[in-house]
C-alpha atoms as a PDB file:
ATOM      1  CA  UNK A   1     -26.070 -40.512   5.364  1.00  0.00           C
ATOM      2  CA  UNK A   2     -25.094 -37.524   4.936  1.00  0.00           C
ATOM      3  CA  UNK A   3     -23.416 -36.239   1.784  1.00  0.00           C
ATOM      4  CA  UNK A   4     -21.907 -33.501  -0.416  1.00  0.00           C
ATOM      5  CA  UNK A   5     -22.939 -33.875  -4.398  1.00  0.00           C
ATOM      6  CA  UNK A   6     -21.833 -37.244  -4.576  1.00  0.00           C
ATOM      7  CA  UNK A   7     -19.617 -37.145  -1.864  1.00  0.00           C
ATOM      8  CA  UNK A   8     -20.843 -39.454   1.347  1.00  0.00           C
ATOM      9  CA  UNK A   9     -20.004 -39.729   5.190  1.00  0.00           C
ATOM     10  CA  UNK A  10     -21.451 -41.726   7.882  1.00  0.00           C
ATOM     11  CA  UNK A  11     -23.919 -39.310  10.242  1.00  0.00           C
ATOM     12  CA  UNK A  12     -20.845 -40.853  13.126  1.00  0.00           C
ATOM     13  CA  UNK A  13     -18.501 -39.018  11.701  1.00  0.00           C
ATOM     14  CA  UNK A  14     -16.717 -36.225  13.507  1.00  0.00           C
ATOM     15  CA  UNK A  15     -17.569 -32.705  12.727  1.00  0.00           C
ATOM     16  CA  UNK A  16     -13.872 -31.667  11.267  1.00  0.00           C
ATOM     17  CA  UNK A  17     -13.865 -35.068   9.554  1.00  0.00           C
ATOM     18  CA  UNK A  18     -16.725 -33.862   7.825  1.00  0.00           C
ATOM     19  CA  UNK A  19     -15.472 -30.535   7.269  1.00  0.00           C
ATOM     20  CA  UNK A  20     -12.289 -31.916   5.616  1.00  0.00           C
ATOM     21  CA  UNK A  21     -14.103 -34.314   3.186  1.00  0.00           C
ATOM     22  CA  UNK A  22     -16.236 -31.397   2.328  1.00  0.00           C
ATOM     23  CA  UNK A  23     -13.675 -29.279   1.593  1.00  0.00           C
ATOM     24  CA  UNK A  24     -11.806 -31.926  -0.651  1.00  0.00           C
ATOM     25  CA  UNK A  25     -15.049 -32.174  -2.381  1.00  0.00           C
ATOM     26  CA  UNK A  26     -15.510 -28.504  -3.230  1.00  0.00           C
ATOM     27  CA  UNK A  27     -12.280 -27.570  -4.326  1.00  0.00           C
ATOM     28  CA  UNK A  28     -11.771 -30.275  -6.862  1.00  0.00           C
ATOM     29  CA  UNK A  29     -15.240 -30.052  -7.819  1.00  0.00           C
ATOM     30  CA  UNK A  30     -14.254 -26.307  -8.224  1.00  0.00           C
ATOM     31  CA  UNK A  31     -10.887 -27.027  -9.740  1.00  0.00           C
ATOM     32  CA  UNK A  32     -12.140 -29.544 -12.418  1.00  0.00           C
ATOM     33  CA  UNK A  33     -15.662 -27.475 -13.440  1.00  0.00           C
ATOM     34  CA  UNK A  34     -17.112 -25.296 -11.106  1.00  0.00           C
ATOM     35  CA  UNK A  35     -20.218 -24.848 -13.054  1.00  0.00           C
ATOM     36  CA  UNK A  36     -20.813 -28.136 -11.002  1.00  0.00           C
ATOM     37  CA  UNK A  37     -21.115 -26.687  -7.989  1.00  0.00           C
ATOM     38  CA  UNK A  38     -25.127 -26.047  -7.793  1.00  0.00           C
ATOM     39  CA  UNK A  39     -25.816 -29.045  -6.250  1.00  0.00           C
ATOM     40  CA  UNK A  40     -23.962 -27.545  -2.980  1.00  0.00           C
ATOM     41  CA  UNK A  41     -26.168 -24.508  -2.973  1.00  0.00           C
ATOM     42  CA  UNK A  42     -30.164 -23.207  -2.930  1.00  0.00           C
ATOM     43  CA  UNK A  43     -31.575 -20.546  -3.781  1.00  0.00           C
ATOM     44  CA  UNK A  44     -31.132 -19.291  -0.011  1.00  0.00           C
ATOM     45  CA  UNK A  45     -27.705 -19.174  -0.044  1.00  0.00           C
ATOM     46  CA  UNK A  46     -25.297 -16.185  -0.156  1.00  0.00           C
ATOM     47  CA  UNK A  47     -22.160 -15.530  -2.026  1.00  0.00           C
ATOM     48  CA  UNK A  48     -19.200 -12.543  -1.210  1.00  0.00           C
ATOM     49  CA  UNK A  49     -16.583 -13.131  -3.501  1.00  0.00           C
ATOM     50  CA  UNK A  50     -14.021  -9.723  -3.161  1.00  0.00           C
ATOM     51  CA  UNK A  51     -16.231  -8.054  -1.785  1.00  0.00           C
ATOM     52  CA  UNK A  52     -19.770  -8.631  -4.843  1.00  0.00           C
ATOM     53  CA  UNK A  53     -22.553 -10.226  -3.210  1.00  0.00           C
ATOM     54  CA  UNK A  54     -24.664 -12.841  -4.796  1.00  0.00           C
ATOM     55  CA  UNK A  55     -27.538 -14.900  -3.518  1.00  0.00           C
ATOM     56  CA  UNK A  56     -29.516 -17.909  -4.729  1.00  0.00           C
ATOM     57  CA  UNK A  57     -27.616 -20.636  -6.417  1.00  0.00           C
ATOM     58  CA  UNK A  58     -27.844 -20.170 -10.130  1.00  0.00           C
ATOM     59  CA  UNK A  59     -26.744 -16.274  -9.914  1.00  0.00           C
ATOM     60  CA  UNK A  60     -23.795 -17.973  -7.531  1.00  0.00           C
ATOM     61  CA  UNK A  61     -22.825 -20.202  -9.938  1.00  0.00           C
ATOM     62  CA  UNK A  62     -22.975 -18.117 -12.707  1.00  0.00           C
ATOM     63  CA  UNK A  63     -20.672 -15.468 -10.599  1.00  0.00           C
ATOM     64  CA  UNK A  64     -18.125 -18.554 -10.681  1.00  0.00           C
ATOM     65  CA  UNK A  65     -18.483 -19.216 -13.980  1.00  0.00           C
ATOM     66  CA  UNK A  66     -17.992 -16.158 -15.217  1.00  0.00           C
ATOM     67  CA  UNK A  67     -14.635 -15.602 -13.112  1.00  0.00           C
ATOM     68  CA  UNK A  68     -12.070 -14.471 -16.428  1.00  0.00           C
ATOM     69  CA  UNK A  69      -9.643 -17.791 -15.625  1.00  0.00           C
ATOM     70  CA  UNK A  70      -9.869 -21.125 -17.815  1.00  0.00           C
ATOM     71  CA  UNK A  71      -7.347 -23.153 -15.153  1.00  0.00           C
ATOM     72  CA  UNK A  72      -7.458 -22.765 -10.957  1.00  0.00           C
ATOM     73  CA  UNK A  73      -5.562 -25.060  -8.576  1.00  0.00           C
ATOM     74  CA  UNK A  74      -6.667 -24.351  -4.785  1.00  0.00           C
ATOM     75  CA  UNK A  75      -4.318 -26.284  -2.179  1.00  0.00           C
ATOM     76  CA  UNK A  76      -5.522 -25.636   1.478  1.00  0.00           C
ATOM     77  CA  UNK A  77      -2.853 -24.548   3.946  1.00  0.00           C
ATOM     78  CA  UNK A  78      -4.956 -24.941   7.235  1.00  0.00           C
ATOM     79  CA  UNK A  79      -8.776 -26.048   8.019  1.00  0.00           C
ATOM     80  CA  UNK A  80     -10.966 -25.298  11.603  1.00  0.00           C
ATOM     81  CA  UNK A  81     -14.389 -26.075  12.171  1.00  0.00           C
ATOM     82  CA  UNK A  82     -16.635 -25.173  14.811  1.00  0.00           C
ATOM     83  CA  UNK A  83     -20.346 -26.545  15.412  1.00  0.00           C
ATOM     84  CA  UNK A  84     -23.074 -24.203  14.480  1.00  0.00           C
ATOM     85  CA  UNK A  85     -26.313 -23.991  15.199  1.00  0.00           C
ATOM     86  CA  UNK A  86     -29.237 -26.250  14.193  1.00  0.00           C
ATOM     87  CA  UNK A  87     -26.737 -29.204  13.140  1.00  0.00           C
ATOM     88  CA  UNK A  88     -24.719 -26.871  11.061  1.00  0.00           C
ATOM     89  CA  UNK A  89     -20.804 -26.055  10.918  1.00  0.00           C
ATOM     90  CA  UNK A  90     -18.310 -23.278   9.904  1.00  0.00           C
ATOM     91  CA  UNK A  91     -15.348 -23.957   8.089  1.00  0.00           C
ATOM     92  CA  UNK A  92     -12.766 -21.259   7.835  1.00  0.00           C
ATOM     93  CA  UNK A  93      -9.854 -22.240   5.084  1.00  0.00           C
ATOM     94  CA  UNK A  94      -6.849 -20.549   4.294  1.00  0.00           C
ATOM     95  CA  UNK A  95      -4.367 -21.435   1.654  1.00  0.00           C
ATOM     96  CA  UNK A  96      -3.368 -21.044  -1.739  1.00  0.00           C
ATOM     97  CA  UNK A  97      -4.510 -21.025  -5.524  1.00  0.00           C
ATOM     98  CA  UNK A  98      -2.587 -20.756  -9.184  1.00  0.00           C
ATOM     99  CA  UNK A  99      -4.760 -19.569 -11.855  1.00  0.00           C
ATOM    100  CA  UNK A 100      -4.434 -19.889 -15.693  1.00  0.00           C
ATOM    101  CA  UNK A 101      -0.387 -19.015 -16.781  1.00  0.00           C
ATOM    102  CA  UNK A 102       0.418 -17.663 -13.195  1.00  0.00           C
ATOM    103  CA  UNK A 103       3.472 -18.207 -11.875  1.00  0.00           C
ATOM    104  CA  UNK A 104       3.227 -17.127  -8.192  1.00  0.00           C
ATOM    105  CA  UNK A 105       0.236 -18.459  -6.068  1.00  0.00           C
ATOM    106  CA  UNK A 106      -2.481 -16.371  -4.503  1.00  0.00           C
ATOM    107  CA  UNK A 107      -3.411 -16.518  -0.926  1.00  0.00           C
ATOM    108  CA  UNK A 108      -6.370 -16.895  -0.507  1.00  0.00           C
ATOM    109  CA  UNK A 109      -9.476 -17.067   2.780  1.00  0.00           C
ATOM    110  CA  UNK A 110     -12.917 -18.895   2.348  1.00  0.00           C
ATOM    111  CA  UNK A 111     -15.667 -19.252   4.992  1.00  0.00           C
ATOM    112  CA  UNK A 112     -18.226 -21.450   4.672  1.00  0.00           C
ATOM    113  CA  UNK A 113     -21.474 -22.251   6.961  1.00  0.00           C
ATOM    114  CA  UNK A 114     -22.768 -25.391   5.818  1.00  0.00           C
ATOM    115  CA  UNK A 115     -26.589 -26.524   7.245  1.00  0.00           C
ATOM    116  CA  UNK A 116     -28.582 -29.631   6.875  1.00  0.00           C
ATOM    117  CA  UNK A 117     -31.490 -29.893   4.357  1.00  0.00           C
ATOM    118  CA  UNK A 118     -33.419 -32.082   6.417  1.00  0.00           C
ATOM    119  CA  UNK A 119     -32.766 -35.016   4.063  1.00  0.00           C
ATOM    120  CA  UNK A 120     -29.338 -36.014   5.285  1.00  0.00           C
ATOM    121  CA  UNK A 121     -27.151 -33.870   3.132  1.00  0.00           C
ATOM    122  CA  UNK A 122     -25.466 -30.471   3.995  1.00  0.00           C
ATOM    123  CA  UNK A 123     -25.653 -27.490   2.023  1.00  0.00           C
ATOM    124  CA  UNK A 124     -23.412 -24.149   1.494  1.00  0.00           C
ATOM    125  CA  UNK A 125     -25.680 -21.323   3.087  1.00  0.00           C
ATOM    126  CA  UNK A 126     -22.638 -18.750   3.298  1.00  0.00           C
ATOM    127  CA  UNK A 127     -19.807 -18.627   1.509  1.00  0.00           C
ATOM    128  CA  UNK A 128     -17.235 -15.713   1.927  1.00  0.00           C
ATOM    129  CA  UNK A 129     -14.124 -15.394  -0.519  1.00  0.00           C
ATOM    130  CA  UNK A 130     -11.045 -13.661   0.311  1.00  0.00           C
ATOM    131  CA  UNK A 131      -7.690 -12.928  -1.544  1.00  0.00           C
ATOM    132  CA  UNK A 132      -4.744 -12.168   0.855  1.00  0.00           C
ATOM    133  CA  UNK A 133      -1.838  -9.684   0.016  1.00  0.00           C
ATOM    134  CA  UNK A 134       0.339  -9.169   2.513  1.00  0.00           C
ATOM    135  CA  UNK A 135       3.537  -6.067   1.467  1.00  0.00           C
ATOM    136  CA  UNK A 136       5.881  -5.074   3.801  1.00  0.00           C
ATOM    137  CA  UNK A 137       5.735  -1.333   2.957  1.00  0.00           C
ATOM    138  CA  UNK A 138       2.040   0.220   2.018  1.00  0.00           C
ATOM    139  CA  UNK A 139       2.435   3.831   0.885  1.00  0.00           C
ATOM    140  CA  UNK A 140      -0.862   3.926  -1.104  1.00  0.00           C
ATOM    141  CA  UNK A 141      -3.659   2.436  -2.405  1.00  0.00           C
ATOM    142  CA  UNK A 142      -1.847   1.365  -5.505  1.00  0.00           C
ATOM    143  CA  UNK A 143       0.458  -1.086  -3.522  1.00  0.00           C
ATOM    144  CA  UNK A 144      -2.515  -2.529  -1.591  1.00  0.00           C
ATOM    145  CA  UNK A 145      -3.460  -3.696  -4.388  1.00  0.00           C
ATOM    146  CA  UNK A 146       0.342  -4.823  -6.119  1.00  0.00           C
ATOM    147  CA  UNK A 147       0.763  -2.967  -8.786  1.00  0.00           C
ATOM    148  CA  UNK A 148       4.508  -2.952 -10.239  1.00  0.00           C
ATOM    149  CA  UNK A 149       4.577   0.897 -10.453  1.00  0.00           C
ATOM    150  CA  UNK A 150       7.733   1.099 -12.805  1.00  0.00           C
ATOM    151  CA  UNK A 151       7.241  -1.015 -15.458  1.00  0.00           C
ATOM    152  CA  UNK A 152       3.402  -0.195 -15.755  1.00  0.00           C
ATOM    153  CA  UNK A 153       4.405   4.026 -15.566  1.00  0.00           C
ATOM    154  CA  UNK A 154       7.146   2.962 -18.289  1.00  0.00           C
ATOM    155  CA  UNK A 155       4.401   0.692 -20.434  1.00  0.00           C
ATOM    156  CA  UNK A 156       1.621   3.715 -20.475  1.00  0.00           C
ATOM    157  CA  UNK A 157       4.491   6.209 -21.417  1.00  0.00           C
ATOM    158  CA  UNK A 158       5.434   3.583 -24.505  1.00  0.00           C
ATOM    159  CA  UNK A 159       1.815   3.849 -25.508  1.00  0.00           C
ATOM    160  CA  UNK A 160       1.947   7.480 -25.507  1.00  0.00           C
ATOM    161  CA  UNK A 161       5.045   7.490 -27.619  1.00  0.00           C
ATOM    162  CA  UNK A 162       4.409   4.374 -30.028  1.00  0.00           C
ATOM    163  CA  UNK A 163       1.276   6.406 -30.890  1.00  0.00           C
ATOM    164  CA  UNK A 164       2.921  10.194 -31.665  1.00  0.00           C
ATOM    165  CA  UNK A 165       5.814   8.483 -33.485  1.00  0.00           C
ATOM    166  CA  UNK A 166       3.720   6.362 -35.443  1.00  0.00           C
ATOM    167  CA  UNK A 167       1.365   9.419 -36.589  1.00  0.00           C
ATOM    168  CA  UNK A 168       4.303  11.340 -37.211  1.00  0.00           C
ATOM    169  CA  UNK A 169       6.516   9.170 -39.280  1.00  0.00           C
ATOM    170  CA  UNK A 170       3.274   8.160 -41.642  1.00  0.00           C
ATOM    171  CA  UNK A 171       4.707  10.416 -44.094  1.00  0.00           C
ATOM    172  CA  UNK A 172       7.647   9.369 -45.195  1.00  0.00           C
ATOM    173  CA  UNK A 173       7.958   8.028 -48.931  1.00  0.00           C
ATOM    174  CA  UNK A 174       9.970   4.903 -48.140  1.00  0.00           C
ATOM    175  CA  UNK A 175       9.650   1.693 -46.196  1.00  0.00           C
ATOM    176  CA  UNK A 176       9.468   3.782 -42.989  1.00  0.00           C
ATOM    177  CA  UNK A 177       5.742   4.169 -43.398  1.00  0.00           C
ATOM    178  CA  UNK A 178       5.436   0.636 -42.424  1.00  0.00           C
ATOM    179  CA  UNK A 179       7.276   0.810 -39.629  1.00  0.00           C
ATOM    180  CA  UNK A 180       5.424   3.797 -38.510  1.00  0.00           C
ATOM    181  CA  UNK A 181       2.259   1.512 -38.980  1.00  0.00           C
ATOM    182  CA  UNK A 182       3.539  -1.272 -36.448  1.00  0.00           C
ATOM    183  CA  UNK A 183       4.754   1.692 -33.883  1.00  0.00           C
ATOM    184  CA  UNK A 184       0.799   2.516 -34.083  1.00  0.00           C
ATOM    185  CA  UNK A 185      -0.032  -1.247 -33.731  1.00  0.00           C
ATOM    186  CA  UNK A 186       2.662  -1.367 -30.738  1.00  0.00           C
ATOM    187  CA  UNK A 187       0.542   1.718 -28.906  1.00  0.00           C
ATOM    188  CA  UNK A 188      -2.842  -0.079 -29.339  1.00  0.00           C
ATOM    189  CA  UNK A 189      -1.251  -3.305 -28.130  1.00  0.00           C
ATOM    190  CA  UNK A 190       0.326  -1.745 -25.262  1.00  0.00           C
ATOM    191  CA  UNK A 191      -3.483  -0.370 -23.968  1.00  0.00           C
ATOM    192  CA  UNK A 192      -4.766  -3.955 -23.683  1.00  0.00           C
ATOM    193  CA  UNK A 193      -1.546  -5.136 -22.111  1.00  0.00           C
ATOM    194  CA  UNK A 194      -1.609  -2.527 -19.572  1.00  0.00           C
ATOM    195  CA  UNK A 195      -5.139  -1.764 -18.868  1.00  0.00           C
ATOM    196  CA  UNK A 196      -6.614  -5.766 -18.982  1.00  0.00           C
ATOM    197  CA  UNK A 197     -10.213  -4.130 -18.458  1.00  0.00           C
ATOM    198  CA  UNK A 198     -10.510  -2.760 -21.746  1.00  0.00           C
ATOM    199  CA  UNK A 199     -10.918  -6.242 -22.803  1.00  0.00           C
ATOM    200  CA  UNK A 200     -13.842  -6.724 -21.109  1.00  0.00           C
ATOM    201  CA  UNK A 201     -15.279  -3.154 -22.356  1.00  0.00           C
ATOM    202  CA  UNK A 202     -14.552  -3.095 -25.815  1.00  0.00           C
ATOM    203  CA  UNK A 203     -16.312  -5.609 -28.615  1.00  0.00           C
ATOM    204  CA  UNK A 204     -12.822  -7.462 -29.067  1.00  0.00           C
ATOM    205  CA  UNK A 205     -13.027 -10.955 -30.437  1.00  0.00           C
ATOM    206  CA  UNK A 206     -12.677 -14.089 -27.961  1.00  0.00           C
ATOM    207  CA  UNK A 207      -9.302 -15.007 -29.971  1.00  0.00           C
ATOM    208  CA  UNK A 208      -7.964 -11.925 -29.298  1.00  0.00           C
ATOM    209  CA  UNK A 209      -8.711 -11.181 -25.679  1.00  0.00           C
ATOM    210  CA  UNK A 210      -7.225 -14.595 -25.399  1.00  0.00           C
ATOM    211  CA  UNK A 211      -3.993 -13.422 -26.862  1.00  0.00           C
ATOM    212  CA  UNK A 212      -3.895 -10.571 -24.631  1.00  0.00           C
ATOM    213  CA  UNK A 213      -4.328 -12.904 -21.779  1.00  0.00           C
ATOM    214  CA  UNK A 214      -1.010 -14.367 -22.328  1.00  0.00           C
ATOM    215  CA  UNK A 215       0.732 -11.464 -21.476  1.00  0.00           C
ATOM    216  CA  UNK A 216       0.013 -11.328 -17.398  1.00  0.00           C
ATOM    217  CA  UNK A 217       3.035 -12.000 -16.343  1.00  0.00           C
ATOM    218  CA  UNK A 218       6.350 -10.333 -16.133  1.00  0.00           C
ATOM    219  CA  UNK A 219       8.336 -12.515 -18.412  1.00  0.00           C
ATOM    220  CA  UNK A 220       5.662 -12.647 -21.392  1.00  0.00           C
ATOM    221  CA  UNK A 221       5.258  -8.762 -21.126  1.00  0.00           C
ATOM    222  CA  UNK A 222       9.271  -8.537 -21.444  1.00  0.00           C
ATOM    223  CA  UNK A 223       8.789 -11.123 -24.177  1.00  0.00           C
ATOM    224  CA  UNK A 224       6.432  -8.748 -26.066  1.00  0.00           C
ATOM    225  CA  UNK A 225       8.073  -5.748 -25.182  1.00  0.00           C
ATOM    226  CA  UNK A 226      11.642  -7.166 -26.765  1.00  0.00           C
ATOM    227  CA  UNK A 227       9.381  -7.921 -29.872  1.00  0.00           C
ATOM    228  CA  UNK A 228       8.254  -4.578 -30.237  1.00  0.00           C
ATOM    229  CA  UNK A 229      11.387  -3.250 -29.955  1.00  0.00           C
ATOM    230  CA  UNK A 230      13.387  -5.466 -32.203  1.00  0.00           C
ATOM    231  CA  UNK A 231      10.813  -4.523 -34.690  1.00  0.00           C
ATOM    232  CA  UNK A 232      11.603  -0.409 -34.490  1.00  0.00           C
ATOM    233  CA  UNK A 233      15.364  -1.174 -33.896  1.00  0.00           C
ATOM    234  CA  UNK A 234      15.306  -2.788 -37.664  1.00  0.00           C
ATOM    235  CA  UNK A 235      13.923  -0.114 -39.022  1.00  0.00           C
ATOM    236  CA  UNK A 236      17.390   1.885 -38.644  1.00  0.00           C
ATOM    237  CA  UNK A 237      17.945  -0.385 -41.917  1.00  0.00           C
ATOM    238  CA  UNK A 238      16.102   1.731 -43.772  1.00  0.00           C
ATOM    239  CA  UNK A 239      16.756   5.138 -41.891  1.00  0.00           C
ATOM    240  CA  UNK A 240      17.150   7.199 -39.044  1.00  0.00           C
ATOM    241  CA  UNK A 241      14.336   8.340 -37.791  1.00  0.00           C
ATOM    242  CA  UNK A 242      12.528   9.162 -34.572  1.00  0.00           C
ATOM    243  CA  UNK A 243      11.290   5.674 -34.307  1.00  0.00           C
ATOM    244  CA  UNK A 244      14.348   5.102 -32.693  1.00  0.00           C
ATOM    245  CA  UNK A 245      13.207   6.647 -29.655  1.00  0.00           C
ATOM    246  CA  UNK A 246      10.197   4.373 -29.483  1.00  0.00           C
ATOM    247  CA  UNK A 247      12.954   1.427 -29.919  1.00  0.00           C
ATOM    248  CA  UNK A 248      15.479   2.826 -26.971  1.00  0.00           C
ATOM    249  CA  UNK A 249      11.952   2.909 -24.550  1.00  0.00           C
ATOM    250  CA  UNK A 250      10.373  -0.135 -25.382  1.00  0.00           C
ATOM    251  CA  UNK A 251      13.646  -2.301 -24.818  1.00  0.00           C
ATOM    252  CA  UNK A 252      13.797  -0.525 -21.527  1.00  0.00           C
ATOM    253  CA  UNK A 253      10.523  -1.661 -20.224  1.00  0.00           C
ATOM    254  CA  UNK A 254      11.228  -5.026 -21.736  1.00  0.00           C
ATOM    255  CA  UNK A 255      13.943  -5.202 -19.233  1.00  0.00           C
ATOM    256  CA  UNK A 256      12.038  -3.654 -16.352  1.00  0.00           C
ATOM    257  CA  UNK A 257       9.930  -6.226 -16.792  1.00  0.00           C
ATOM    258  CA  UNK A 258      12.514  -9.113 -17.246  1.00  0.00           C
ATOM    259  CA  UNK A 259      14.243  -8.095 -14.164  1.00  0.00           C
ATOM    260  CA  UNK A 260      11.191  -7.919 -11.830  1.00  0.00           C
ATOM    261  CA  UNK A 261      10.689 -11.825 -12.894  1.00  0.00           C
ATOM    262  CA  UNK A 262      14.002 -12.352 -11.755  1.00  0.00           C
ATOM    263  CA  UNK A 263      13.558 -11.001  -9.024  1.00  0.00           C
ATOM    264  CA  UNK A 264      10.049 -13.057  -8.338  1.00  0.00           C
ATOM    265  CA  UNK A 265       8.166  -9.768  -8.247  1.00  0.00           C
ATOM    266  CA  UNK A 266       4.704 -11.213  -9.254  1.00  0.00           C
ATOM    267  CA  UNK A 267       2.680  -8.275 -11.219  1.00  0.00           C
ATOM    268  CA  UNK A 268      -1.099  -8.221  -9.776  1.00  0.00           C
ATOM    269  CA  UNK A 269      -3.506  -5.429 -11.342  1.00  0.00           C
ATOM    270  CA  UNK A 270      -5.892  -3.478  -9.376  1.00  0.00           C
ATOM    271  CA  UNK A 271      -9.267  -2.723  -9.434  1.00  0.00           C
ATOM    272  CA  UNK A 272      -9.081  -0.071 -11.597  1.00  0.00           C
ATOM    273  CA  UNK A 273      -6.907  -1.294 -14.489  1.00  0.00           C
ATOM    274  CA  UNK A 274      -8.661  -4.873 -13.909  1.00  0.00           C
ATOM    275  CA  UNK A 275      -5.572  -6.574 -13.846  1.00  0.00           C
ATOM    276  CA  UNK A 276      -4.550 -10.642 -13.029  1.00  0.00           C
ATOM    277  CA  UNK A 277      -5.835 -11.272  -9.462  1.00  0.00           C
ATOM    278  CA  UNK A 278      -8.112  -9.390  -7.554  1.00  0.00           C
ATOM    279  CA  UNK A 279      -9.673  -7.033  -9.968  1.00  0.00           C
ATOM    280  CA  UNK A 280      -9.955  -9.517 -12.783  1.00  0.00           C
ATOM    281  CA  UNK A 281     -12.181 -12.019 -10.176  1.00  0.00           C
ATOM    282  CA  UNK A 282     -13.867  -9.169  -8.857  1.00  0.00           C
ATOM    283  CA  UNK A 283     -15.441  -7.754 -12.235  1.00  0.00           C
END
């Protein structure tokens, strides 16, 4: 027999039969706990997930463990198989995946070359993972890699702002100090929001990075954005100050942000800021 975990096919059974049951057995494996998956490897085998190389199958394991999403659905668009050599095959899958709070899928590309152990049962000695972005215009790397250049320019320059206006309205002798305190908190928030790899940097709790987490897609960062802004728009209650500025920008990029989800303009980080997506599986 041969088999995949717990997964068994007759030794009659067609090469992209076998293929297609082992794929079905992977991705829910993956799907339902992927710290599972050591059973399909050995410490022979070879992992390239975007691009980081692992070998042996704890360290690949652990690399899939560690990949900053608590929910993943994969649904396979198309499967071939060839023979290879030595009784082995190569699977080459494209299709899609939905991770955590996304709303847009992923495309994704995985190779795998399974071989036999010489017991009856196959194992995963190379396993390549791809995400697929396909744009219709490319100008720089930026875009390659998605990012939504408006509202994140507009976000960074809220951040700059929040912070100066907080500092500088500290001194008032009324209720506007408090405000001024929540314009700082706005600034700080605004980092985490806009740069997701400082939460992997900095000694933040779990609760909090979890919080953060919420906010990777365009319609919770216009959520949070509105809130912000609400909060410096009351504070006209008590005065006039330059707060108001902070107010006028933040409701802005709330509806920068609000519009792009209209519009179904997923936001994907990149490398650098280690955004949702690539960057974020990639770290």
């Amino acid at each position: 027999m041969a088999k995949f975990g717990h997964v068994k096919t007759t030794l009659f059974i067609s090469r992209n039969r076998c293929a297609e049951q082992f794929t079905e057995f992977y991705y829910n494996q993956f799907d339902s706990d992927r710290s599972q998956l050591a059973a399909l490897y050995r410490d022979n085998s070879m992992l390239t997930f975007e691009s980081a190389a692992v070998a042996g199958a704890g360290p690949i394991v652990e690399k899939l463990t560690s990949l900053p999403f608590a929910k993943v659905k994969h649904q396979v668009s198309t499967l071939d198989a060839q023979p290879g050599e030595n009784g082995g095959i190569i699977i080459l899958v494209t299709g899609a995946l939905l991770v955590d709070e996304e709303q847009r899928p992923m495309n994704y590309s995985q190779c795998f070359q399974l071989r036999p152990d010489g017991a009856g049962s196959y194992f995963i000695f190379n396993d390549i993972f791809k995400l697929v972005f396909a744009f219709k215009e490319i100008s720089n790397d930026d875009d390659l890699r998605g990012i939504r250049h408006e509202e994140f320019q507009t976000g960074v320059i809220c951040m700059l702002l929040c912070f100066a206006l907080g500092i500088a309205n500290m001194f008032h002798l009324s209720l506007i100090i408090l405000f001024s305190a929540l314009c700082l908190v706005s600034s700080f928030i605004i980092v985490f929001i806009e740069i997701p790899l400082l939460l992997r940097v900095c000694p933040t709790s779990s609760t909090f990075d979890e919080f953060m987490r919420r906010f990777s897609t365009n319609y919770m960062r216009a959520l949070i954005y509105f809130i912000m802004g609400a909060v410096q728009w009351i504070s006209i209650a008590v005065g006039v100050t330059s707060l108001i500025a902070a107010a006028v920008l933040l409701t802005i990029t709330a509806a920068l942000y609000a519009a792009a989800g209209l519009k179904g303009q997923a936001f994907t980080g990149s490398k650098t800021l280690g955004g949702q997506g690539v960057a974020q599986m990639i770290v």
